[in-house]
Protein backbone atom coordinates (compact mmCIF):
# COMPACT_ATOMS: atom_id res chain seq x y z
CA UNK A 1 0.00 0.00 0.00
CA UNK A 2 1.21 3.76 -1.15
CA UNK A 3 2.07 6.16 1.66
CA UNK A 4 -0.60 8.40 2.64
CA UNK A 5 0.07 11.76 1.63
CA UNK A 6 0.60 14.24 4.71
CA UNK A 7 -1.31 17.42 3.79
CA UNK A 8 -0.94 20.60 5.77
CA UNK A 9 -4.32 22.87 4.82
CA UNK A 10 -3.60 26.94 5.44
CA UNK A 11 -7.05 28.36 6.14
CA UNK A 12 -8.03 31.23 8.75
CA UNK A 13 -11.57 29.77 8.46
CA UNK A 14 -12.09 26.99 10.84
CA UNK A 15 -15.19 25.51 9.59
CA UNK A 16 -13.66 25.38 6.02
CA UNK A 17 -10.70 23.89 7.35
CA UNK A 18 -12.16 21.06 9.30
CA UNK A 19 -14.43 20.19 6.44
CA UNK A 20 -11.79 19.92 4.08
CA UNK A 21 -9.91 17.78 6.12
CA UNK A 22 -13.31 15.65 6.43
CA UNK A 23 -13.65 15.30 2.49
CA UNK A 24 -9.89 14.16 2.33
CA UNK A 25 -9.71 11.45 5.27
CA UNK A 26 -13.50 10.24 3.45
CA UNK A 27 -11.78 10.22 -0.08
CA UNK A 28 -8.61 8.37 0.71
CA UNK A 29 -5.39 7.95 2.62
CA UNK A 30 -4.74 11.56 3.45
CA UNK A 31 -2.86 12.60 7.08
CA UNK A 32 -3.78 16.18 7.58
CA UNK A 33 -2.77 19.07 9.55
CA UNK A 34 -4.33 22.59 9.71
CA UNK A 35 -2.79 26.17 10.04
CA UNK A 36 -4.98 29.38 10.72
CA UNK A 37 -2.05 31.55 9.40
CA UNK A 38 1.30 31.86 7.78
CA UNK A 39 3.51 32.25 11.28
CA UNK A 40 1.67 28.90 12.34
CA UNK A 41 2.33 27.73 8.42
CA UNK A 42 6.16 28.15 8.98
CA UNK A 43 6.27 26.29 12.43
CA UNK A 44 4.36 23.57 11.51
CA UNK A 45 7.12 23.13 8.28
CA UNK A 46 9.75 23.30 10.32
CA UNK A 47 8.48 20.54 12.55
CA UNK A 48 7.59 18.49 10.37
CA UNK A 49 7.61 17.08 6.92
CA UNK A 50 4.44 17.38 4.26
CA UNK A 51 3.60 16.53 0.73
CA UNK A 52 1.20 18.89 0.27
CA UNK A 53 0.42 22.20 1.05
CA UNK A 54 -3.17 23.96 0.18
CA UNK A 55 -2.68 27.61 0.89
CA UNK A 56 -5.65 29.98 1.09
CA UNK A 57 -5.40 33.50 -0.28
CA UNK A 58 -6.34 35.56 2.26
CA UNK A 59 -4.78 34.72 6.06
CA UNK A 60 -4.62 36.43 9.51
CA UNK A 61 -1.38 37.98 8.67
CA UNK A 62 -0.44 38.29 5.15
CA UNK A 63 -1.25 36.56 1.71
CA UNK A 64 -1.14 33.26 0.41
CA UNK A 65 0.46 34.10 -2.47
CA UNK A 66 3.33 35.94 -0.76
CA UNK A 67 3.57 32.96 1.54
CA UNK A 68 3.79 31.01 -2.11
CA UNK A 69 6.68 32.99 -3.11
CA UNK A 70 8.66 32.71 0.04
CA UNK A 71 8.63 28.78 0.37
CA UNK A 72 10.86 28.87 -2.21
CA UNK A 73 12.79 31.47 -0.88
CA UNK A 74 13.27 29.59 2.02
CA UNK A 75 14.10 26.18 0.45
CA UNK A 76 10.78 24.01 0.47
CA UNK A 77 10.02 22.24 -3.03
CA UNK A 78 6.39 21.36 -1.69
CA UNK A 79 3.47 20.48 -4.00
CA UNK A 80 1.43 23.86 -3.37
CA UNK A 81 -2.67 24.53 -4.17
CA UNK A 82 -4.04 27.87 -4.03
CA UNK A 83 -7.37 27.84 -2.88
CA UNK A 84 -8.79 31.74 -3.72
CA UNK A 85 -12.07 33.14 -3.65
CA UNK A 86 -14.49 33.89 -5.90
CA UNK A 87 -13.19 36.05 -9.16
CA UNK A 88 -9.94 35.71 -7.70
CA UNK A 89 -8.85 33.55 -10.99
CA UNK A 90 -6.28 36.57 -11.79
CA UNK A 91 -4.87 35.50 -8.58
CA UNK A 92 -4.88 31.74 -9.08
CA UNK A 93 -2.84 32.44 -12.52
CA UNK A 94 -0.31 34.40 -10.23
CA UNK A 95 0.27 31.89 -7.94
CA UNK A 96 0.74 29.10 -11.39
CA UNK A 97 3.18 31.97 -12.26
CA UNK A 98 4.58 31.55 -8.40
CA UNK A 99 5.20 27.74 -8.53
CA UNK A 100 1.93 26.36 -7.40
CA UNK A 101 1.11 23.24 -8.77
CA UNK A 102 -2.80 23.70 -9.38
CA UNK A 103 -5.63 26.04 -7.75
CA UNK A 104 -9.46 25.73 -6.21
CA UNK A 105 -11.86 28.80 -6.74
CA UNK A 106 -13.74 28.46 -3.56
CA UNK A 107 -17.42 28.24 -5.18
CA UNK A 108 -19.96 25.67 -5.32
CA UNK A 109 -18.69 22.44 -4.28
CA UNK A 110 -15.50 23.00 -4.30
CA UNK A 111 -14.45 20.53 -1.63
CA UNK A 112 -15.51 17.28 -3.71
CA UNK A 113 -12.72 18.26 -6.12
CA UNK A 114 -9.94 18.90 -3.40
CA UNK A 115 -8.43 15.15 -3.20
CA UNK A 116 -8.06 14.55 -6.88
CA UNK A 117 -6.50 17.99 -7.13
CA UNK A 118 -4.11 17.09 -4.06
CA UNK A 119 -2.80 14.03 -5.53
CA UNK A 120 -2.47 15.53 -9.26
CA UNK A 121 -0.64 17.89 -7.63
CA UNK A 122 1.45 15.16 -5.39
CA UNK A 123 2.02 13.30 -8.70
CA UNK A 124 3.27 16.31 -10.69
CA UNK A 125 5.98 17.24 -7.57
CA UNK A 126 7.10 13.67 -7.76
CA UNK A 127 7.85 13.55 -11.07
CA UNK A 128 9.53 17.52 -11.13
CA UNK A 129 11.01 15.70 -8.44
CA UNK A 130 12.72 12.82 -10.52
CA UNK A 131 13.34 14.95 -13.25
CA UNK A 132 15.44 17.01 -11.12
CA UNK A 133 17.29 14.65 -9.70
CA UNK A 134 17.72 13.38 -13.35
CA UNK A 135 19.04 16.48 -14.83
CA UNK A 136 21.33 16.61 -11.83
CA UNK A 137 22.38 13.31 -12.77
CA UNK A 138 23.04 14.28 -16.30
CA UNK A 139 24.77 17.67 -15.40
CA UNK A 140 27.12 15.94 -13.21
CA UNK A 141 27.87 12.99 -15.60
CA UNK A 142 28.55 15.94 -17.60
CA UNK A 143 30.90 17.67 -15.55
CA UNK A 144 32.94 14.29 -14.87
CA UNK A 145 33.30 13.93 -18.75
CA UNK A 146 34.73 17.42 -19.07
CA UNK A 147 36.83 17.45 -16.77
CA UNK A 148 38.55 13.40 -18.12
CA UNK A 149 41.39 13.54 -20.10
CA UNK A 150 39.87 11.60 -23.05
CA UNK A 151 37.70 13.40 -25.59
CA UNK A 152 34.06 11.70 -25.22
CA UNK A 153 31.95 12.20 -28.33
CA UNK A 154 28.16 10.99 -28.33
CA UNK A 155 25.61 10.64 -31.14
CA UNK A 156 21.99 9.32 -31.30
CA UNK A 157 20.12 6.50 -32.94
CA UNK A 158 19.82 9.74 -35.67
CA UNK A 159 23.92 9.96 -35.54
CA UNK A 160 23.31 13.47 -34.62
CA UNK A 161 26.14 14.65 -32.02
CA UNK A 162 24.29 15.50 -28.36
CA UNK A 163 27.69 15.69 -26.83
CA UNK A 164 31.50 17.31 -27.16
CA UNK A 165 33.49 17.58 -24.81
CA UNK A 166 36.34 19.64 -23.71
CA UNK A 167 38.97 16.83 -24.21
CA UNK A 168 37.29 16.60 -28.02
CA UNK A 169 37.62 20.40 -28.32
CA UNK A 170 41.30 20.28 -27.13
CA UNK A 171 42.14 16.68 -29.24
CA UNK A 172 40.53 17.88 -32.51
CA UNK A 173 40.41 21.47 -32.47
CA UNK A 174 36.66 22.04 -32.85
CA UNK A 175 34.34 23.60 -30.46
CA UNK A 176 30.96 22.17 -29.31
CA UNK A 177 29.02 24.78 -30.18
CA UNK A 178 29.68 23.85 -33.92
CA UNK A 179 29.35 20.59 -33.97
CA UNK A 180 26.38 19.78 -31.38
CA UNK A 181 23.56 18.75 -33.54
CA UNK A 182 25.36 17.95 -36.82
CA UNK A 183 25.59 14.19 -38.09
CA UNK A 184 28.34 12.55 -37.10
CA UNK A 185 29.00 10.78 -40.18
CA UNK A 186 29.12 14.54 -42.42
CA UNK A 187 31.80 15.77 -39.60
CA UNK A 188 33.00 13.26 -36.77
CA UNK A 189 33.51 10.45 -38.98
CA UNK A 190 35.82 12.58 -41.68
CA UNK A 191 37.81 13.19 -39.23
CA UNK A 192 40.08 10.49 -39.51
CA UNK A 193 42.10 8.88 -41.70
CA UNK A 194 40.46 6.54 -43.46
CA UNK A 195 36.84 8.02 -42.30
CA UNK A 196 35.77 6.45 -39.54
CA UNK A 197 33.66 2.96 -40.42
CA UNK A 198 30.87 2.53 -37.62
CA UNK A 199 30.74 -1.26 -36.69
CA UNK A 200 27.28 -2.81 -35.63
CA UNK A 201 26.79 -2.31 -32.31
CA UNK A 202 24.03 -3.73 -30.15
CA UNK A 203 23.40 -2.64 -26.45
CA UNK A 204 25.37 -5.02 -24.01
CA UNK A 205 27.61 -5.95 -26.45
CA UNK A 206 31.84 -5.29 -24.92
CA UNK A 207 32.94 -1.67 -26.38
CA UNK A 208 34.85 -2.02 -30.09
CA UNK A 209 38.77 -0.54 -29.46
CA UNK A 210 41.02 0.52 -32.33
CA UNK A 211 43.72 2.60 -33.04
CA UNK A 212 43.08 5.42 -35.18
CA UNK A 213 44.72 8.42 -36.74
CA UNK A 214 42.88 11.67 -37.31
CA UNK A 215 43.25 14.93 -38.28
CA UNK A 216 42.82 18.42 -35.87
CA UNK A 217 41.52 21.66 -37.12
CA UNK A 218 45.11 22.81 -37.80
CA UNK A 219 45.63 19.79 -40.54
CA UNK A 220 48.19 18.25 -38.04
CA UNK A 221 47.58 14.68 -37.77
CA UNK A 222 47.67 12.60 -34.43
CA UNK A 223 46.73 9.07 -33.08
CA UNK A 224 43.93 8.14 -30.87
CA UNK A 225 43.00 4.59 -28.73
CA UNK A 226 39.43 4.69 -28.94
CA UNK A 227 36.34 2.67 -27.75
CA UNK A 228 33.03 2.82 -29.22
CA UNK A 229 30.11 1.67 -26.68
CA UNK A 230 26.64 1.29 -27.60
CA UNK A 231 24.32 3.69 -25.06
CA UNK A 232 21.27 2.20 -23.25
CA UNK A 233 18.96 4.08 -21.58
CA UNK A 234 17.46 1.86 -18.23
CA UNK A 235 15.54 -0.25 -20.25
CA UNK A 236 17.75 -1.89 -21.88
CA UNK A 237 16.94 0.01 -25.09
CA UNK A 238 19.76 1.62 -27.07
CA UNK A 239 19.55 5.38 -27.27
CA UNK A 240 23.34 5.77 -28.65
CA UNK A 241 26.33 5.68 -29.38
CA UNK A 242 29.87 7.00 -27.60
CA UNK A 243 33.23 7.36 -28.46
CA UNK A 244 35.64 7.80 -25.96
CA UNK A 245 39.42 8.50 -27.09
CA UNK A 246 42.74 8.85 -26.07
CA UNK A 247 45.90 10.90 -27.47
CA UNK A 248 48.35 8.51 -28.12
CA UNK A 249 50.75 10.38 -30.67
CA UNK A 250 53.24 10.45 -28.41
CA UNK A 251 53.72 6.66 -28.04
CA UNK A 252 52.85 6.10 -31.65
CA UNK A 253 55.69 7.89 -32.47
CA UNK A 254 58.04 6.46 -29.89
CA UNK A 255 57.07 3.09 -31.81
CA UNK A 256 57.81 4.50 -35.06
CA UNK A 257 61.08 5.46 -33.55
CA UNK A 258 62.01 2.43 -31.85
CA UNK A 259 60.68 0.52 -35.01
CA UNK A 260 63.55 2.97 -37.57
CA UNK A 261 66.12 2.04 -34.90
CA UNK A 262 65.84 -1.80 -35.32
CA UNK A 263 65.28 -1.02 -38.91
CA UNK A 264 68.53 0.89 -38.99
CA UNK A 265 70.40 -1.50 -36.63
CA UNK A 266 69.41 -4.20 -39.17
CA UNK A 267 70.46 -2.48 -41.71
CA UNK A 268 73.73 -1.68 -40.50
CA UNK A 269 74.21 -5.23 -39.51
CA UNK A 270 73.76 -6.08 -43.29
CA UNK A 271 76.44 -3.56 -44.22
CA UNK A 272 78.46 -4.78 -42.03
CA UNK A 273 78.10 -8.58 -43.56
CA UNK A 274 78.49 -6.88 -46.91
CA UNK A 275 81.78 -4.90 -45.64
CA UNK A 276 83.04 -8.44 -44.86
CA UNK A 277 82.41 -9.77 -47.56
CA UNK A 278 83.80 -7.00 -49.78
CA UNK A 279 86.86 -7.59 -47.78
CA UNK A 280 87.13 -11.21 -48.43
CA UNK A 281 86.22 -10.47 -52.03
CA UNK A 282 88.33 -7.91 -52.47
CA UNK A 283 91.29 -9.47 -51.15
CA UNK A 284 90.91 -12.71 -53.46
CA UNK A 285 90.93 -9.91 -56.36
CA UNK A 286 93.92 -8.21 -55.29
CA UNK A 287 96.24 -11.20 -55.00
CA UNK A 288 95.86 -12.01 -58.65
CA UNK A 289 96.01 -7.91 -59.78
CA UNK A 290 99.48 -8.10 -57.92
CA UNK A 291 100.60 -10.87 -60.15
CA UNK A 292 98.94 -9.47 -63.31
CA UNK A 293 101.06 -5.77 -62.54
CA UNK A 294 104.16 -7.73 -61.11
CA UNK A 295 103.96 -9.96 -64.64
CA UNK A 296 103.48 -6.97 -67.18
CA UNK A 297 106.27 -5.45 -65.84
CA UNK A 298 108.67 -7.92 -66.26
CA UNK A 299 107.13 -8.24 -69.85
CA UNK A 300 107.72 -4.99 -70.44
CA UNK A 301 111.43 -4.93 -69.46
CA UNK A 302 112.11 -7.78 -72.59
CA UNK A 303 110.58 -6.24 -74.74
CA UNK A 304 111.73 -3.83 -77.21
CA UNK A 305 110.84 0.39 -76.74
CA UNK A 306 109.81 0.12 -79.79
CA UNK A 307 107.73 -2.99 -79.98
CA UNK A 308 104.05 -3.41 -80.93
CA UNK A 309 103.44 -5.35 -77.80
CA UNK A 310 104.87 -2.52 -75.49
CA UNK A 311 102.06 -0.60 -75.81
CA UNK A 312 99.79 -3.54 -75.17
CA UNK A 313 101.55 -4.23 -71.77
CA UNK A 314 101.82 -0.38 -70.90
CA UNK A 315 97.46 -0.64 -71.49
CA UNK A 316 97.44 -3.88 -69.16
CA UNK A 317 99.43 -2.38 -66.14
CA UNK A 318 97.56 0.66 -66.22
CA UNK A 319 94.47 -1.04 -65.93
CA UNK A 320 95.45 -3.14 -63.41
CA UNK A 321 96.50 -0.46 -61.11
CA UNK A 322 93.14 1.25 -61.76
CA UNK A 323 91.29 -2.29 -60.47
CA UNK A 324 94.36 -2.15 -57.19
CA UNK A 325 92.54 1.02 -56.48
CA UNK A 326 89.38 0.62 -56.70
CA UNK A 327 89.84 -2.71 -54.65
CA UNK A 328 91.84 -0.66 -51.92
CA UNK A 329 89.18 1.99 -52.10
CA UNK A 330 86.73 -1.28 -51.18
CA UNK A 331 88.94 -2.62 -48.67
CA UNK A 332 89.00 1.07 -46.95
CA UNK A 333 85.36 1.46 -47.23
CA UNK A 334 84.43 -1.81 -45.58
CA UNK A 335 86.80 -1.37 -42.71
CA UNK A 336 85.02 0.09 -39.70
CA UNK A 337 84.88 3.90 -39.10
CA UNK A 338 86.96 5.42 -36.12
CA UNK A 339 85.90 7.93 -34.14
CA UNK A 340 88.80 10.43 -34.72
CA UNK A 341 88.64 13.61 -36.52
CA UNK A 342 91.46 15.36 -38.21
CA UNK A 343 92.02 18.49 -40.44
CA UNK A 344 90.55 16.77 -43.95
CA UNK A 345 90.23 18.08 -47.39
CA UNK A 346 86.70 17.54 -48.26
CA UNK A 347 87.22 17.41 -51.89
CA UNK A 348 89.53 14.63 -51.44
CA UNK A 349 86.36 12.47 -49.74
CA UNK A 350 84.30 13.48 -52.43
CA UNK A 351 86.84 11.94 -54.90
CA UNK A 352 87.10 8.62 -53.09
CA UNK A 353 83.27 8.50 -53.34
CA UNK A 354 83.37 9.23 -56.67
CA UNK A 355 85.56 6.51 -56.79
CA UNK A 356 83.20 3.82 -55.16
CA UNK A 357 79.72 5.29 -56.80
CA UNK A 358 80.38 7.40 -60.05
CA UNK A 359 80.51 4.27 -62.26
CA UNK A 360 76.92 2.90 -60.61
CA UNK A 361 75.35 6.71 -61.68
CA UNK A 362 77.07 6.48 -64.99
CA UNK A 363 75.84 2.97 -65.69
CA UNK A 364 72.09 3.82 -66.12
CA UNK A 365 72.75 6.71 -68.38
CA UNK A 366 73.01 9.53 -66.47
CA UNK A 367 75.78 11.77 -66.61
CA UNK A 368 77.86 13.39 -63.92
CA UNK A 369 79.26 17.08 -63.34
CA UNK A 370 81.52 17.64 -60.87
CA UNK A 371 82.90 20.96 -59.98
CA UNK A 372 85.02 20.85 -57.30
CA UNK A 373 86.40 24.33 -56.03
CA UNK A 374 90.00 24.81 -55.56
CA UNK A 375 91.91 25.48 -52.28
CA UNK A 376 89.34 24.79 -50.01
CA UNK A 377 90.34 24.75 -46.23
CA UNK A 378 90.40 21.67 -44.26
CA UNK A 379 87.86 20.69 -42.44
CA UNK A 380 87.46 18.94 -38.77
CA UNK A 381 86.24 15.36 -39.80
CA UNK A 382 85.89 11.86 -39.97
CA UNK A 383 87.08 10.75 -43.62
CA UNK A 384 85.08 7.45 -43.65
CA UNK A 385 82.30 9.52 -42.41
CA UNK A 386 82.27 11.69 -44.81
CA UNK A 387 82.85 9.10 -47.78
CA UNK A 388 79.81 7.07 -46.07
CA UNK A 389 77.58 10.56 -46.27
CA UNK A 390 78.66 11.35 -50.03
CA UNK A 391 77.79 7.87 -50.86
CA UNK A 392 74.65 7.91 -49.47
CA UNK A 393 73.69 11.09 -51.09
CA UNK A 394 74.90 10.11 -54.55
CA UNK A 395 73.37 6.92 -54.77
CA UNK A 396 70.36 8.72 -53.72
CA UNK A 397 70.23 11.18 -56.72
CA UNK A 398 70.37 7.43 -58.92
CA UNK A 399 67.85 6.58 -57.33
CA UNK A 400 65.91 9.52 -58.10
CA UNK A 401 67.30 9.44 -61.49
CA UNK A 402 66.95 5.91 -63.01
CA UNK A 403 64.08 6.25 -64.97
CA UNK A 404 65.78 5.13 -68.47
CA UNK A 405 65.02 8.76 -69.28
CA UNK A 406 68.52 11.58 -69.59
CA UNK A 407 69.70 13.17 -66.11
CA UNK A 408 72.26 15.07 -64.87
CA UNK A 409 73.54 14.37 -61.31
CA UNK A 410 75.88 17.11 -60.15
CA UNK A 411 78.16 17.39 -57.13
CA UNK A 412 79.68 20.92 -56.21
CA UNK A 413 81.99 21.90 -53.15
CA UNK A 414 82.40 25.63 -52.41
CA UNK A 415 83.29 28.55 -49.80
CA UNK A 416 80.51 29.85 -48.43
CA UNK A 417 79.92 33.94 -47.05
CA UNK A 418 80.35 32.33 -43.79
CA UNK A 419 83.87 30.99 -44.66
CA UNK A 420 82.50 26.67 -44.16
CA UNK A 421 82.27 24.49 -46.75
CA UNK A 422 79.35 24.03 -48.59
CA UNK A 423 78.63 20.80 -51.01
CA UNK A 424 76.10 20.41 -53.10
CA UNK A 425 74.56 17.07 -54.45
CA UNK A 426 71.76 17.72 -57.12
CA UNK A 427 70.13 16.03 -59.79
CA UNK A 428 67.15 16.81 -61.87
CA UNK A 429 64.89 13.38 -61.72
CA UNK A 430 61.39 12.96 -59.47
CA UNK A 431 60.88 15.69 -56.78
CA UNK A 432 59.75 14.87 -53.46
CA UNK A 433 56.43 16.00 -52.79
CA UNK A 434 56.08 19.44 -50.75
CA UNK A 435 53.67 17.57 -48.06
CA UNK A 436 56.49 15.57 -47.25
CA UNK A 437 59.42 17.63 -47.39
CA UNK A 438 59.54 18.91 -43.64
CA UNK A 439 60.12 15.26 -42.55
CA UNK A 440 62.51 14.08 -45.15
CA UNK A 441 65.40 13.96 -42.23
CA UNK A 442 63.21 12.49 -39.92
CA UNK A 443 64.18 8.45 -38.41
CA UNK A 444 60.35 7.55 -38.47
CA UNK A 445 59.73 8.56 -41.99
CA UNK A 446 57.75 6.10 -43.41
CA UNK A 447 58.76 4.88 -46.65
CA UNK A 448 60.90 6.55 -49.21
CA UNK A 449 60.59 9.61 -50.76
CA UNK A 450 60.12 9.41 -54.31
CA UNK A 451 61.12 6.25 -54.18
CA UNK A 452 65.11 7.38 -53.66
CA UNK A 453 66.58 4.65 -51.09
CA UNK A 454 64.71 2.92 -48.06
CA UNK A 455 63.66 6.09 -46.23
CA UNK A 456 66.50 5.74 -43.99
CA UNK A 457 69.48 6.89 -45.40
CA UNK A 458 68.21 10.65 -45.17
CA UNK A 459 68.12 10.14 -41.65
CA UNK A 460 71.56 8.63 -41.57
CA UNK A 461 72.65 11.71 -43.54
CA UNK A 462 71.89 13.70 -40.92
CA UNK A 463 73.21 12.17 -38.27
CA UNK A 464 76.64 12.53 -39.64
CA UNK A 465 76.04 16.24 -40.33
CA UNK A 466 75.18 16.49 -36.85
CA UNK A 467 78.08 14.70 -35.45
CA UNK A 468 80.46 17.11 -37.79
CA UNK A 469 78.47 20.33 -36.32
CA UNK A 470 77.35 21.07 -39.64
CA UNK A 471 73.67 21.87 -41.52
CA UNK A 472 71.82 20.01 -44.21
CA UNK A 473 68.82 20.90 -46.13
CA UNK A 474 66.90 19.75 -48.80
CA UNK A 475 64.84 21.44 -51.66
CA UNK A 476 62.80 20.15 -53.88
CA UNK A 477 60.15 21.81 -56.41
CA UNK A 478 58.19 19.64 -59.72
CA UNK A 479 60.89 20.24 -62.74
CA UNK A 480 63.62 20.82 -60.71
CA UNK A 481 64.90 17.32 -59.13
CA UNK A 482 66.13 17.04 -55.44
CA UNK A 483 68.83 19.27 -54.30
CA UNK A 484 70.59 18.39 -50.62
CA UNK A 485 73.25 21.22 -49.40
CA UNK A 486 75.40 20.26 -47.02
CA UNK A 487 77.47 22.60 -44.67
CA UNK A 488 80.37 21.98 -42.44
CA UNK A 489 82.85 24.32 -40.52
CA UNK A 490 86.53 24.53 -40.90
CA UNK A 491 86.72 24.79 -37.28
């Protein structure tokens, strides 16, 4: 059985107020009080606890419907009827106006109709009553979700967004006040990179996590962990969907890092089994070039100055001392680098990579300029450093070059305003596109651009520069190839 509903009746006429409590305790489970004026009105509430309150207009020592206005004033959220008299319905719309739940023109027989009206009026205060507490609910769900760290996004059955939160606005760069009310898929969903895919999602079923990358306001692009969860509203009945998500650029790119390091170390753990076998190679070659030089000259001595065959010989000793030095140039490149630095001519590095590389860049077709300035000053280096970084950058520019079509790959060393050495290594083949110029030195740059090396040598580039205290730039524009300048101080 329901409560019965305590009723306190404010009425300065006794007879009217014992009847009405008459017609309530006939008409159902009512517990009522009585109050022949407002001071009595205020004791009596704050003795004791009622559900409803009918206040007459006209009391001992003031008005009902000031007495109306100051209960909430003072706090009380009671379910209030006016009672007035007759013509007084100007009044009875004040005291609507006021907060009262529902009013009784004190005509006719009035009283018959005073229990329904109490519990309508019960009924309505109950359910302000849940609706309140509701919207309290919902305003401090709210607040929690601002103030989390993830960005919470949430759409209806309609996929129109209903909330953004501050996270979101932070993470993506867009305010709530533009997006609240759009469709998620014509905003949200573009957002990232592919556009966001929603997956079936049925209420109870476990949230559906992924990895994502988007895009903020700014164009920059980050990574998110997110988790989309169906919404239910107490029924079981789904009302929703949200998507809560998580900045994890950092750690994405600490991956990417980590993941170019072992790429790198690998790498340079295939060099190295290369260098070795170079060496072993190389020394198998050199043995019999030693013989072959050794032999010719002994030829040469018998025969006559001015024999046919001199000439022959003279062509077969020459050639084999070119092969001795291009096998000691492979012997010295395979051997590993120390980490001493000494006064170094950087033209004479460039030569010795010319030395290793020119014939691979000549090979496809493309031809080479070199334009090497004279008296240059020394430099504070590495030399197999600096063979390893001209290497790199020339068999770059074939890369970008071997297209069976005519390039030029050209390789300058000057003095710049700033007295340091400037080289140049240049060619006109396929650009690298401007979106992904900025990153070109970067250790995480995924794949190569336009298709010149593994994506890594760039990066390895650098590092040398760095290690010499020296700059290095890249430009690159359509029609104009790749040009990397590279800038090191003479002391």
């Amino acid at each position: 059985m329901a409560e019965p509903l305590r009723v306190l009746i404010v009425e300065d006429n006794a007879d009217h107020a014992r009847l009405a409590c008459e017609f309530l305790q006939i008409a159902g489970e009512f517990v009522t009080e009585i109050a022949g004026d407002i001071e009595t009105l205020w004791a009596k509430l704050a003795a004791d606890t009622y559900d409803v309150v009918t206040l007459d207009y006209n009391l001992p020592d003031g008005n009902g419907l000031g007495a109306l206005r100051e209960l909430g004033a003072r706090g009380y959220t009671l379910a209030v009827v006016m009672v007035t008299g007759r013509g007084d319905e100007r009044v009875a719309a004040q005291a609507i106006q006021a907060g009262a739940m529902d009013y009784i023109v004190k005509t006719g027989d009035y009283l018959s109709a005073l229990p329904a009206t109490i519990q309508k009026a019960a009924r309505t205060q109950t359910l302000l009553r849940e609706n309140q507490r509701s919207l309290e609910q919902i305003r401090y769900q709210a607040l929690l979700l601002n103030n989390v760290h993830d960005a919470v996004v949430v759409w209806d059955l309609n996929g129109r967004i209903t909330y953004w939160n501050r996270a979101a606005e932070a993470l993506f760069g867009w305010g709530a006040e533009i997006w609240l009310g759009q469709h998620a898929s014509e905003c949200y969903q573009t957002l990232f990179i592919p556009p966001l895919e929603l997956p079936e999602l049925a209420p109870g079923a476990p949230p559906v996590t992924a990895e994502r990358c988007g895009r903020r306001r700014t164009g920059e692009e980050f990574w998110v962990d997110s988790s989309l969860t169906a919404l239910e509203d107490a029924a079981g009945r789904a009302i929703g969907v949200m998507d809560v998500s998580r900045d994890v650029t950092a750690r994405k790119r600490l991956e990417a890092q980590i993941q170019a390091a072992q790429t790198q170390l690998t790498q340079a753990v295939r060099l190295a089994a290369i260098g070795e076998l170079a060496s072993g190679v190389a020394h198998q070659i050199s043995n019999p070039l030693t013989t072959i030089i050794a032999e010719t000259q002994l030829l040469r001595r018998e025969v006559a100055a001015d024999s046919a065959l001199r000439e022959s010989l003279e062509a077969i000793e020459r050639g084999g001392w070119r092969a001795q030095e291009a096998v000691q140039r492979l012997l010295d490149f395979s051997r590993p680098a120390s980490a001493e630095r000494e006064p170094l001519a950087v033209n004479e590095t460039i030569a010795h990579a010319l030395a290793l590389v020119g014939g691979l860049i000549e090979s496809i077709g493309v031809s080479l300029a070199v334009e090497l300035a004279e008296g240059l000053p020394a430099v504070p280096a590495n030399a197999r450093q600096l063979e390893d970084l001209w290497v790199n950058l020339l068999l770059l520019a074939r890369d970008g070059t071997n297209d069976g079509q005519p390039h030029t790959v050209r390789l300058c060393s000057s003095l710049d305003d700033a007295g340091q050495v400037r080289v140049v290594v240049a060619d006109d083949g396929r650009p690298i596109p401007a979106e992904q110029l900025p990153g070109v030195f970067e250790p995480d740059f995924t794949g190569p651009p336009a298709g010149r090396g593994t994506g890594l040598e760039l990066s390895i580039c650098r590092e040398i520069v760095r290690q010499h205290a020296g700059q290095i730039a890249a430009a690159s524009a359509p029609g104009q190839g790749v040009a990397i300048t590279v800038t090191l101080p003479t002391r």
